[in-house]
C-alpha atoms as a PDB file:
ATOM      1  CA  UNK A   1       2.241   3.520   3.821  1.00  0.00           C
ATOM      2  CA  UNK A   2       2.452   1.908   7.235  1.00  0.00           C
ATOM      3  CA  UNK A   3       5.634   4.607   7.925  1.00  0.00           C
ATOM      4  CA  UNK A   4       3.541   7.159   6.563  1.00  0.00           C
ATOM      5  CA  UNK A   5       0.497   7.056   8.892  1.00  0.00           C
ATOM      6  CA  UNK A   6       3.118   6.430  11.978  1.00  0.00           C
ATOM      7  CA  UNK A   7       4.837   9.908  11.128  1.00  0.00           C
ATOM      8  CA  UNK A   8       0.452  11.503  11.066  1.00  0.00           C
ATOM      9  CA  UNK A   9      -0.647   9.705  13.744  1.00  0.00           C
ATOM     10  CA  UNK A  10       3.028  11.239  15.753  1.00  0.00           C
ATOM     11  CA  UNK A  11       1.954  14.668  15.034  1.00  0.00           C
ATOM     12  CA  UNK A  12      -0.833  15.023  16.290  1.00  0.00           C
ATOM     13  CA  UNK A  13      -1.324  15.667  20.143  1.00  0.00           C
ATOM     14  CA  UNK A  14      -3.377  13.405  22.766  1.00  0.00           C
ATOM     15  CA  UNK A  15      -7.086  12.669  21.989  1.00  0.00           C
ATOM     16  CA  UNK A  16      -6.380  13.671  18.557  1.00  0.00           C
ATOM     17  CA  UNK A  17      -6.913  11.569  15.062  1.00  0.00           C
ATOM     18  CA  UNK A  18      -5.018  13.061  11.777  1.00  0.00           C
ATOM     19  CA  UNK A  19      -4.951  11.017   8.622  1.00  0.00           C
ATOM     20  CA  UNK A  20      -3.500  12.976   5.016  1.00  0.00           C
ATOM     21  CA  UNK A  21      -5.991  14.958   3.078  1.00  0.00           C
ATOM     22  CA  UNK A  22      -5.472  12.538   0.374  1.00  0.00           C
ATOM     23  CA  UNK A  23      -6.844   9.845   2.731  1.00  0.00           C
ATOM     24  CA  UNK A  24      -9.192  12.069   4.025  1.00  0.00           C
ATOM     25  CA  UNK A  25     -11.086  13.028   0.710  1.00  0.00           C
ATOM     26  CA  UNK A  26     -11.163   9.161  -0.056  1.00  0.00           C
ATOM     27  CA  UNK A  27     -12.841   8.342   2.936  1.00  0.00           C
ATOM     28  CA  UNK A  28     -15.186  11.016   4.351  1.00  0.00           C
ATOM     29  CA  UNK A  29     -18.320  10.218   2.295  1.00  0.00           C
ATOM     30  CA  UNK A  30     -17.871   6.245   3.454  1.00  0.00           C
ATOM     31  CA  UNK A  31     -17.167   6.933   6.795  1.00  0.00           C
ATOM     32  CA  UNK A  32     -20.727   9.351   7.304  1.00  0.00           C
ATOM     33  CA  UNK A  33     -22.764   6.422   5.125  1.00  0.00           C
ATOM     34  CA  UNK A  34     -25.546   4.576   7.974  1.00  0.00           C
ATOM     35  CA  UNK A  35     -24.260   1.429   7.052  1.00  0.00           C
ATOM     36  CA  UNK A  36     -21.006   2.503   8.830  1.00  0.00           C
ATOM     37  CA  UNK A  37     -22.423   3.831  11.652  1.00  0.00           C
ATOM     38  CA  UNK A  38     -22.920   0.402  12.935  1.00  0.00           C
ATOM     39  CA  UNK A  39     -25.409  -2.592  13.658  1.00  0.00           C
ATOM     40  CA  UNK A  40     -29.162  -1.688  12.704  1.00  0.00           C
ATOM     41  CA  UNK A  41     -28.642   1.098  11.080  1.00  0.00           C
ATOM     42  CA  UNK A  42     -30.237   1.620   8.050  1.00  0.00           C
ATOM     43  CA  UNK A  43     -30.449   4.449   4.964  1.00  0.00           C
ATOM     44  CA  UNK A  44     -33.563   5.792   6.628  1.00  0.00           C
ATOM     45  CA  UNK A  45     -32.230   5.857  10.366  1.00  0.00           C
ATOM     46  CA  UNK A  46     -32.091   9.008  11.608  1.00  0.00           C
ATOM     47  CA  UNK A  47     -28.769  10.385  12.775  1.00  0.00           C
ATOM     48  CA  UNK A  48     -28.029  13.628  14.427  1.00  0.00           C
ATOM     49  CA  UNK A  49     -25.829  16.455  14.062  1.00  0.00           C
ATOM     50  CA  UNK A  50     -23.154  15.182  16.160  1.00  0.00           C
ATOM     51  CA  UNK A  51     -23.201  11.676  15.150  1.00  0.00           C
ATOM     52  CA  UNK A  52     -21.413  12.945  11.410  1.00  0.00           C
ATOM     53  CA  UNK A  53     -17.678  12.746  11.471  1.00  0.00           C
ATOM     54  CA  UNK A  54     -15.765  15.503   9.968  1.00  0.00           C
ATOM     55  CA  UNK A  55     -12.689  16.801   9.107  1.00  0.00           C
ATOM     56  CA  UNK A  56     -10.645  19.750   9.818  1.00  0.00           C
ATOM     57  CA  UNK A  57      -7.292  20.856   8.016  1.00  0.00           C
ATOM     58  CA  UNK A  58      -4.208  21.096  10.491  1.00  0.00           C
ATOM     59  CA  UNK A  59      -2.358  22.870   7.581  1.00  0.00           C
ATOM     60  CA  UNK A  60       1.167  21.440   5.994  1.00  0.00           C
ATOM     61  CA  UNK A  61       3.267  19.639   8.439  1.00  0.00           C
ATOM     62  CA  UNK A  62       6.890  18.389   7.116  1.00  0.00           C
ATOM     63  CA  UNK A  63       7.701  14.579   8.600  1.00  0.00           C
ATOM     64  CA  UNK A  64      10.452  12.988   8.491  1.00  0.00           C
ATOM     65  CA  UNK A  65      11.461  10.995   5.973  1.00  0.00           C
ATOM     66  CA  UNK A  66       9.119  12.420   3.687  1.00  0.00           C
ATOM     67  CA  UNK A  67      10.821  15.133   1.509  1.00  0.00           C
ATOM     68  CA  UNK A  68       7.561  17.295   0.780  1.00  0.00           C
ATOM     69  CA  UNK A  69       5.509  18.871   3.536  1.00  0.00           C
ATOM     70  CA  UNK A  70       1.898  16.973   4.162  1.00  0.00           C
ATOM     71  CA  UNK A  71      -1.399  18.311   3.997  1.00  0.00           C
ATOM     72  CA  UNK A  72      -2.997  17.004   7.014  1.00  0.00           C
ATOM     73  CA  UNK A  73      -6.786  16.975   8.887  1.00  0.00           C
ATOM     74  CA  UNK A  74      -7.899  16.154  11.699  1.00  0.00           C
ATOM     75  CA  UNK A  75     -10.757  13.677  11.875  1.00  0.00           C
ATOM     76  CA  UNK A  76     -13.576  14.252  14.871  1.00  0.00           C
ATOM     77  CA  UNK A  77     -17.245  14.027  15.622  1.00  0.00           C
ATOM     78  CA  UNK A  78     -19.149  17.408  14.626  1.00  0.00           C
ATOM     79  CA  UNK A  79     -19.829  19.031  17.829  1.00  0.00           C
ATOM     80  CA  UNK A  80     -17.150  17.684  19.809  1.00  0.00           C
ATOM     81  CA  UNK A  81     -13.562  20.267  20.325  1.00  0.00           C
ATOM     82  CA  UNK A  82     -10.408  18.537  20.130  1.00  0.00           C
ATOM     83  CA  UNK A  83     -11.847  15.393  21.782  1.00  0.00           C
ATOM     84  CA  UNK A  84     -11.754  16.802  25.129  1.00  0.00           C
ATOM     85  CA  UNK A  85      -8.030  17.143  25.427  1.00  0.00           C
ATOM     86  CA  UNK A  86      -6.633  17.703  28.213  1.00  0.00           C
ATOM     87  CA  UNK A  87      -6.225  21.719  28.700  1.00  0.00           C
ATOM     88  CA  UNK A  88      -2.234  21.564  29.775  1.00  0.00           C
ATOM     89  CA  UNK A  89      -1.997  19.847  26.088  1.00  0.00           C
ATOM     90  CA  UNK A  90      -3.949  22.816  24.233  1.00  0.00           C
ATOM     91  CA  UNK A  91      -6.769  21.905  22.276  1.00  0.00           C
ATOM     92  CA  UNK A  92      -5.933  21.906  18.286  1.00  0.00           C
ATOM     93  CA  UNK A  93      -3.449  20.844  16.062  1.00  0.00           C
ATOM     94  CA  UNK A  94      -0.345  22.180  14.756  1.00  0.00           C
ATOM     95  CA  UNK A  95       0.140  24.043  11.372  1.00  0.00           C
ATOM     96  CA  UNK A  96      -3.129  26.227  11.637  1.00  0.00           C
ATOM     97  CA  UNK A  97      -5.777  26.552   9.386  1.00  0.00           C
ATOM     98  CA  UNK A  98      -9.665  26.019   9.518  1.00  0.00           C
ATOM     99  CA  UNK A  99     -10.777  24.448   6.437  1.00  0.00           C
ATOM    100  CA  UNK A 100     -13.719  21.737   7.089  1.00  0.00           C
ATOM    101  CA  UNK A 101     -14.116  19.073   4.979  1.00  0.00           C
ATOM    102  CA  UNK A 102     -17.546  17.504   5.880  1.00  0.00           C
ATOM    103  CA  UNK A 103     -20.550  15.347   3.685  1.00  0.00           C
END
């Protein structure tokens, strides 16, 4: 697992989070609950727009090691491109596509 998320977390560019879709899918209704979001926040707190984190496929990406290609997303804040990478680095991710996976 551990060599797994060290060949995602290589692919990606600066500023940028990728986990697997797999892990992805597991995750994304947890990771938008209030009780996530941190101290004091409860089920009835209100929390904007760009507070929800979201996920965007990157498309298949082969790493190596692994012998079949890996769906992979990118995980941001809604409302925020590419983190604010740097512009010489491109903002993005690698194998294309625009699927969002979001709550």
């Amino acid at each position: 697992v551990m060599n797994r998320a060290a060949r995602i977390a290589s692919a990606a560019k600066t500023g940028q989070v990728w986990t697997s879709e797999g892990c992805w899918q597991a995750a994304m209704y947890e990771v938008n609950a209030p009780a996530s979001l941190g101290p004091g926040t409860t089920p009835d707190t209100h929390i904007a727009p760009a507070d929800h984190v979201i996920g965007i496929s990157v498309g298949t990406h082969k790493l190596k090691g692994i012998a079949e290609e890996q769906a992979l997303v990118e995980v941001r804040l809604l409302g925020v491109d590419a983190l604010a990478a740097p512009a010489s680095l491109g903002a993005g991710g690698g194998g294309g596509g625009d699927e969002s996976f979001t709550v």
